[in-house]
Protein backbone atom coordinates (compact mmCIF):
# COMPACT_ATOMS: atom_id res chain seq x y z
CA UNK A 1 -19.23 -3.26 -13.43
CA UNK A 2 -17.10 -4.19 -10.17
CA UNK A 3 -14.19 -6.25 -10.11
CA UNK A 4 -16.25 -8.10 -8.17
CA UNK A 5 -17.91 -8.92 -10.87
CA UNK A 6 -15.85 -10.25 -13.58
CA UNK A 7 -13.82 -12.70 -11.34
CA UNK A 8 -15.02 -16.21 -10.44
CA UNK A 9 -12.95 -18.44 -8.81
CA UNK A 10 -12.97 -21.83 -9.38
CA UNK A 11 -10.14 -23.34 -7.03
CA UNK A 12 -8.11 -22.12 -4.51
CA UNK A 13 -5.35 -24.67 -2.83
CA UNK A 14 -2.96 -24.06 0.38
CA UNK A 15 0.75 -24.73 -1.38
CA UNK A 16 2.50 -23.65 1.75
CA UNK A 17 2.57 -22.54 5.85
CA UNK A 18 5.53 -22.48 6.84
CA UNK A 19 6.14 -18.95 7.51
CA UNK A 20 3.18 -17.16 5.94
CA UNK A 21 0.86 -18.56 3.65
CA UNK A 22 1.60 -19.03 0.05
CA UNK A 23 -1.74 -20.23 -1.97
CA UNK A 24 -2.57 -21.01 -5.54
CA UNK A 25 -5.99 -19.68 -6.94
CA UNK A 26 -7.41 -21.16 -10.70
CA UNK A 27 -9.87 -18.56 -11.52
CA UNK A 28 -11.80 -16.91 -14.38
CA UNK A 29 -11.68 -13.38 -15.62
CA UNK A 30 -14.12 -11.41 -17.49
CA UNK A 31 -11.52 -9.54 -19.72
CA UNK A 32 -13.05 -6.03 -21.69
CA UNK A 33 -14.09 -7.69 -24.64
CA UNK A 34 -16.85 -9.46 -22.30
CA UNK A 35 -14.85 -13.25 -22.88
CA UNK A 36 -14.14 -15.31 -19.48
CA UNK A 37 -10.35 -16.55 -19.33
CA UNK A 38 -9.29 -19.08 -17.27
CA UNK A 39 -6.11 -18.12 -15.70
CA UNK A 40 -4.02 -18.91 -12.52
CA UNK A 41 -2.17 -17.45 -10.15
CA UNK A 42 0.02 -18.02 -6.81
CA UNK A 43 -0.29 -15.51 -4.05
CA UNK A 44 1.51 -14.81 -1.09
CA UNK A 45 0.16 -13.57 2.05
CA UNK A 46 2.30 -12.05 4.76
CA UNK A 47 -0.45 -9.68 6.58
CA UNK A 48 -0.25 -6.14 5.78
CA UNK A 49 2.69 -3.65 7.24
CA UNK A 50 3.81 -0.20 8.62
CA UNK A 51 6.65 1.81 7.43
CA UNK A 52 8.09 5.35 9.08
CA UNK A 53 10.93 7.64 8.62
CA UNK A 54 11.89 9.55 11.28
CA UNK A 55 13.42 12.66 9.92
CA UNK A 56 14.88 16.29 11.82
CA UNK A 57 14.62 19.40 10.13
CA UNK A 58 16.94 20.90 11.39
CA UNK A 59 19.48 18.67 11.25
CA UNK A 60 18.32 17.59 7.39
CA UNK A 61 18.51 13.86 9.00
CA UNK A 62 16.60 10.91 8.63
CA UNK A 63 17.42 7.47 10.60
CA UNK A 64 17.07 3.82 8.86
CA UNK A 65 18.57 0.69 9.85
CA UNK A 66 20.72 -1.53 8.14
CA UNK A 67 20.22 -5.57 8.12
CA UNK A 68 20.50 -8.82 6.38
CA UNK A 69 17.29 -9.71 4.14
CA UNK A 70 17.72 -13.70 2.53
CA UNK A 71 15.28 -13.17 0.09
CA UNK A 72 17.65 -10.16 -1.41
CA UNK A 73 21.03 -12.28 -0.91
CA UNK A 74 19.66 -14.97 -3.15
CA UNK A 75 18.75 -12.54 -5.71
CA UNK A 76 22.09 -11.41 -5.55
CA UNK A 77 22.06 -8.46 -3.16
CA UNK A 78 25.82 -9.14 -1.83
CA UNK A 79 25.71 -6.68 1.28
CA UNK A 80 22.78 -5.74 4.05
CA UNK A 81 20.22 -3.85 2.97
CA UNK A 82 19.56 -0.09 4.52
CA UNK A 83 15.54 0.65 5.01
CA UNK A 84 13.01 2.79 7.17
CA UNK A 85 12.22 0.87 10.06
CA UNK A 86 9.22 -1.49 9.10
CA UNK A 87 6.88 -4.40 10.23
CA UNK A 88 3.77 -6.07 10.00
CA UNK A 89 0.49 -5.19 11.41
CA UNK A 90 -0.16 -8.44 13.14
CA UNK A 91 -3.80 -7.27 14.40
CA UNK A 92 -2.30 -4.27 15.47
CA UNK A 93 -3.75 -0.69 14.01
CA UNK A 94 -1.00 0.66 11.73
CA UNK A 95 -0.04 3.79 14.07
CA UNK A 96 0.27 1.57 17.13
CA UNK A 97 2.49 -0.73 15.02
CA UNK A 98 5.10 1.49 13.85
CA UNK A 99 5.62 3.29 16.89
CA UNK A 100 6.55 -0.47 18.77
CA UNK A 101 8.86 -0.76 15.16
CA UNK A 102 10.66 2.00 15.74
CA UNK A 103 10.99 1.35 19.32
CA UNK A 104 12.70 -1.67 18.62
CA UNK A 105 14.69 -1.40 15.96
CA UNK A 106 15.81 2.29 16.54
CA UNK A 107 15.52 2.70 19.67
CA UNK A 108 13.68 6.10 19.50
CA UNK A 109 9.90 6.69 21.15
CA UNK A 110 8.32 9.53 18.45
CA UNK A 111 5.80 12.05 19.07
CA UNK A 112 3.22 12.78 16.71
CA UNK A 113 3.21 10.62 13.77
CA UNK A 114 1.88 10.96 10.06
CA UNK A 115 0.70 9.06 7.58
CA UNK A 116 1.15 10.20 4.18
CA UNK A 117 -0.44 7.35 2.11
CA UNK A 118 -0.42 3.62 1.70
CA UNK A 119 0.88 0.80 -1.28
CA UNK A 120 0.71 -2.48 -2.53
CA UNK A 121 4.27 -3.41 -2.56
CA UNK A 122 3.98 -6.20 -5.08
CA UNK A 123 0.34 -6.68 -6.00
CA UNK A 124 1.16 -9.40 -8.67
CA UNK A 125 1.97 -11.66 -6.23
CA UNK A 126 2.16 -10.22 -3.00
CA UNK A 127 -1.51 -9.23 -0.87
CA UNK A 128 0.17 -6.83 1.47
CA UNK A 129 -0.58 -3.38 1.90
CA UNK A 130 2.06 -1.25 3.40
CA UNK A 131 1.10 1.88 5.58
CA UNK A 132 3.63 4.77 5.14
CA UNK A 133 4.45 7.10 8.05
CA UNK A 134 6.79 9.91 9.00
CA UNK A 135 7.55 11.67 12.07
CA UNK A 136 9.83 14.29 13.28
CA UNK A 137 12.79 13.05 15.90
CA UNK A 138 15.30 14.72 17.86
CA UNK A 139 18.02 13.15 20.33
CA UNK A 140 15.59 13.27 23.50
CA UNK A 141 13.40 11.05 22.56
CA UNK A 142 15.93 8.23 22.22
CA UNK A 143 15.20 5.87 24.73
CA UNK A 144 17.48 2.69 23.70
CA UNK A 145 20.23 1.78 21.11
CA UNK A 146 17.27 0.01 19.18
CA UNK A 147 18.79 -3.25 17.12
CA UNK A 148 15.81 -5.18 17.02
CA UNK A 149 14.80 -8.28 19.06
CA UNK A 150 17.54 -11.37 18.45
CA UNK A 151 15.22 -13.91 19.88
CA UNK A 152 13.16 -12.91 16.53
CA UNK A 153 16.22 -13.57 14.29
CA UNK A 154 16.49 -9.60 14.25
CA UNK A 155 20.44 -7.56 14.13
CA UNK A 156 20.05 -4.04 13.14
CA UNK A 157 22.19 -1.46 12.78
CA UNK A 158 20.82 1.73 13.13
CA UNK A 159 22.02 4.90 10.93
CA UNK A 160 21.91 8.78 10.80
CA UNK A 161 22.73 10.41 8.09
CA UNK A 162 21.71 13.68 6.26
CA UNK A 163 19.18 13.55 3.90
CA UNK A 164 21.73 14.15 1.27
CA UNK A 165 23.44 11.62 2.05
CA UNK A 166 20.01 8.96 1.71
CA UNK A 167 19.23 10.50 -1.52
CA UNK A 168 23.02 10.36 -3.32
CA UNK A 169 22.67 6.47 -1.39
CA UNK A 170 19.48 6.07 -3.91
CA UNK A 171 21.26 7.48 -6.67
CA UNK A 172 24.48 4.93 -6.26
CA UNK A 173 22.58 1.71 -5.51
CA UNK A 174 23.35 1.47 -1.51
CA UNK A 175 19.48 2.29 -0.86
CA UNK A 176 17.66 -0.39 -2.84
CA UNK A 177 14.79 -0.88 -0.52
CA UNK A 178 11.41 0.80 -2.71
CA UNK A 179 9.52 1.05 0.52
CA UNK A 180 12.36 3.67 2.09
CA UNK A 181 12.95 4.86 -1.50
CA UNK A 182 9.16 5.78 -1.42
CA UNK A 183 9.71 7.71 1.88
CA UNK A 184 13.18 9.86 1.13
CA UNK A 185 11.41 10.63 -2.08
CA UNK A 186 8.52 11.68 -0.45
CA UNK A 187 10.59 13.68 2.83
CA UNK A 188 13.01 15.14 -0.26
CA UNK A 189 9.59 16.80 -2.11
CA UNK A 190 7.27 17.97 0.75
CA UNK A 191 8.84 18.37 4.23
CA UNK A 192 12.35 18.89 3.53
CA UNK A 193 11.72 20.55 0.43
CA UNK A 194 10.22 23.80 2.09
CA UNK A 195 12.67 23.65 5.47
């Protein structure tokens, strides 16, 4: 039996627009024991997203940016948060995306890039998908000092650092961000692993 299949949904009402679209669904579920349950749930819709690290081998470097995320500050986060360099799709394929992302915000235009798999982020409440990319750099391909577009609310501070450095980052709490924690992880046991 599909999911499809054990989910009927009764109601589905538009709670906010603002900035994305937040919506809350009343539906029923077919749970294992063959019963339907009424339950009901808020979900928020933001588009799906792109995600790279640039790294250099030979260096052992990776580049992220660091910048100020509201949604973290009122959970507490007291500082700016350091992350791969991210957006949304917005109707864009997810390679053509992240290669205008990293553009902007780090200033670098990358050769080939690779996808190495793809997430829900938050799938209890959250419909995005993120797309996860990395890419080799070096200092030629630099074309900018990056930072981001201010007209977009956007001030980014872009970073080197070794890839020891990222990981001991994770390890202390600096690098909170699971979407670049994902990535270093990822770098730390395949690429980097065997240079």
């Amino acid at each position: 039996m599909s999911v499809k299949d054990r989910v009927r949904v009764r109601e589905t009402r538009l709670l906010s627009d603002n900035w994305y679209v937040l919506r809350t669904t009343t539906f029923d579920w077919k749970r294992r024991d063959g019963t339907w349950q009424t339950q009901s749930r808020e979900h928020y819709d933001r588009g799906n997203g792109a995600v790279l690290l640039p790294y250099n081998i030979e260096n052992r470097t990776v580049l992220l940016v660091k910048q100020f995320r509201y949604p973290a500050f009122v959970n507490g986060c007291d500082d700016l948060l350091i992350e791969a360099a991210a957006g949304l799709l917005d109707d864009a394929e997810p390679e053509v995306r992240i290669r205008a992302e990293v553009e902007e915000e780090l200033g670098y235009r990358l050769g080939e890039v690779r996808k190495v798999f793809e997430a829900f982020m938050s799938p209890g409440s959250v419909t995005e998908i993120l797309h996860f990319f990395v890419a080799e750099y070096d200092a030629a391909m630099r074309i900018s000092d990056g930072g981001g577009h201010p007209d977009e609310g956007e001030d980014i501070e872009v970073l080197e650092m070794t890839m020891e450095q990222a990981l001991a980052m994770i390890a202390d709490g600096r690098i909170r961000d699971a979407k670049t924690i994902m990535l270093l992880q990822h770098l730390a046991l395949t690429v980097l692993r065997t240079a």
